[in-house]
Protein backbone atom coordinates (compact mmCIF):
# COMPACT_ATOMS: atom_id res chain seq x y z
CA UNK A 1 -5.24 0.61 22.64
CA UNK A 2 -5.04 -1.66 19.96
CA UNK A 3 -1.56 -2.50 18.81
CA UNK A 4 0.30 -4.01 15.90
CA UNK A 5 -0.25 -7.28 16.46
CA UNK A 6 -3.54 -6.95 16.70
CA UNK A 7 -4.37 -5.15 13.49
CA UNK A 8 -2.24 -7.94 11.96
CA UNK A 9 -4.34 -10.59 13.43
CA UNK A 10 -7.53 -11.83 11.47
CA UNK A 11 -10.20 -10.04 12.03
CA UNK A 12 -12.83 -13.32 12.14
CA UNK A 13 -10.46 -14.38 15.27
CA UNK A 14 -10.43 -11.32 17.04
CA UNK A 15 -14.78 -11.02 16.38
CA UNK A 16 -14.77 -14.68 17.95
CA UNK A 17 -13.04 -13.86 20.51
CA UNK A 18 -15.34 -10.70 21.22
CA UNK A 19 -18.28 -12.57 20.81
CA UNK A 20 -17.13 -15.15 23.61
CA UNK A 21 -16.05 -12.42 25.99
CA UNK A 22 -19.47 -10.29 25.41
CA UNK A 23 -21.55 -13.65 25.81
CA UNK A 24 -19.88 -14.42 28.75
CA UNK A 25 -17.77 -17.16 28.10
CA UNK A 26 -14.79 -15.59 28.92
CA UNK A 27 -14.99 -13.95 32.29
CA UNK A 28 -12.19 -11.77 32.30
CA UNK A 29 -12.52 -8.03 31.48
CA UNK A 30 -12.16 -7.03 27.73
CA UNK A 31 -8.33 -5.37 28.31
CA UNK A 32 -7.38 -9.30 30.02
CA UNK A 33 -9.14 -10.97 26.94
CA UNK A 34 -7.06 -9.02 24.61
CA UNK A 35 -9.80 -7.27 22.88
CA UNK A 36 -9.46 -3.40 22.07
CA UNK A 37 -12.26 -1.58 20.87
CA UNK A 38 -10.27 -0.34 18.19
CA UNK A 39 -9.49 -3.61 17.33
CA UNK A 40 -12.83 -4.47 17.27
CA UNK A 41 -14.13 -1.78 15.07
CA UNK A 42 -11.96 -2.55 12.75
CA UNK A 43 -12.39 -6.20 12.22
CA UNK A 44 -16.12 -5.35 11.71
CA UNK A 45 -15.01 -2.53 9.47
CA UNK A 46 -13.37 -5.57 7.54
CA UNK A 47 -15.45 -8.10 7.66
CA UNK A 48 -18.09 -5.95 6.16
CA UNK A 49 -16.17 -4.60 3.08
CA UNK A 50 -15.52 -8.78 2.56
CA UNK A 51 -19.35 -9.65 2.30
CA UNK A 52 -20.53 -6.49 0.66
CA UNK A 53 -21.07 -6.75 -3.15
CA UNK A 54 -18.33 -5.59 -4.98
CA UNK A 55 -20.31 -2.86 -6.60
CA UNK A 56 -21.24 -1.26 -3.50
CA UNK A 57 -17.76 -1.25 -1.78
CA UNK A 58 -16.46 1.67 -0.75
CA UNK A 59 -13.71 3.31 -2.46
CA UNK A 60 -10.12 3.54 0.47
CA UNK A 61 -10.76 7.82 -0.53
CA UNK A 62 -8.72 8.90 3.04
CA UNK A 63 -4.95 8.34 3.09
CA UNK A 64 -3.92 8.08 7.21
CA UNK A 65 -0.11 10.07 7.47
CA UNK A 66 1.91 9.67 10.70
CA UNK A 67 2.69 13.43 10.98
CA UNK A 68 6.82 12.76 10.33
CA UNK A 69 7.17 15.52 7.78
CA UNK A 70 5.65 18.08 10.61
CA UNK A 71 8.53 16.99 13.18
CA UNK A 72 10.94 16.95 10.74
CA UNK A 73 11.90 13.40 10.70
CA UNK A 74 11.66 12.49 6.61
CA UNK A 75 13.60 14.12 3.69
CA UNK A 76 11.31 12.60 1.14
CA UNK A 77 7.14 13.46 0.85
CA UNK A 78 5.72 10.95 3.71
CA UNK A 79 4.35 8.17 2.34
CA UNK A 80 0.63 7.44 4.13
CA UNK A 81 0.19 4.48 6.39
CA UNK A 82 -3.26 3.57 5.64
CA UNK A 83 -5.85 3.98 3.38
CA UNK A 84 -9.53 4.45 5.20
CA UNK A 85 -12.96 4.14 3.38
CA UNK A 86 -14.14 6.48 5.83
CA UNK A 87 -12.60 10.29 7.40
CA UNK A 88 -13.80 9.73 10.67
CA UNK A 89 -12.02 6.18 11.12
CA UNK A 90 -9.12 6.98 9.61
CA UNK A 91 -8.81 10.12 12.11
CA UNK A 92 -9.34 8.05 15.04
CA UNK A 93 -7.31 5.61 14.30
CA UNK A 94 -4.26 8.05 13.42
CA UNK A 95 -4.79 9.89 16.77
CA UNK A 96 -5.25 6.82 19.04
CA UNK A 97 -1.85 5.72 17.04
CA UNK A 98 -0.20 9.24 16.20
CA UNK A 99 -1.81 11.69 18.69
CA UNK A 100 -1.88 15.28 17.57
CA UNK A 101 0.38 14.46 14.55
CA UNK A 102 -1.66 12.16 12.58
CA UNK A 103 -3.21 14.04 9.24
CA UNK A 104 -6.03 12.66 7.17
CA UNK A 105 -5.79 13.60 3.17
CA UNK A 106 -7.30 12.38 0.49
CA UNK A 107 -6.06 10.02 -1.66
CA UNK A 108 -4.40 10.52 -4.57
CA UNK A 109 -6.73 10.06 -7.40
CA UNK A 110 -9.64 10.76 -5.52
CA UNK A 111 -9.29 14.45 -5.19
């Protein structure tokens, strides 16, 4: 699973270091090269949005919440943790990070 660290990291390093593991330059299995395929996704997910024109970049429309407000654990309106161009990404992400808590919603602004 992909962690913090690694969504923090740039994601031009963590393709290069996918490319040299899928090549075979790097022997060891994807988990010991420190690639997720999370991680992955999303540093293509990025790198895209960066070389697509401006005019034809998505819009972030799907806000990614933890799921705090349905445990109880916030006194204030939960504030989202992402913002996701796409549903289905911003889902899977929340639930590989969140599990059965994580809620997609759209954006304010974009309903």
């Amino acid at each position: 699973m992909a962690d913090l660290e690694q969504m923090r990291e740039d994601p031009v390093a963590i393709l290069r270091r996918y490319q040299a593991w899928r090549r075979g330059d790097d022997p060891r299995s994807m988990r010991e090269a420190g690639l997720d395929a999370i991680a992955v996704g999303v540093a293509i997910d990025q790198v895209l949005a960066a070389l697509a024109p401006s005019g034809s970049r998505p819009g972030y429309r799907f806000a990614l919440y933890a799921g705090s407000e349905k445990l109880g654990l916030c006194n204030e309106p939960e504030q989202p943790v992402a913002l996701f161009a796409d549903e289905a990404m911003a889902l899977a992400h929340g639930r590989r990070l969140y599990g059965q808590f994580a809620e997609v919603r759209m954006a304010i602004g974009n309903e």
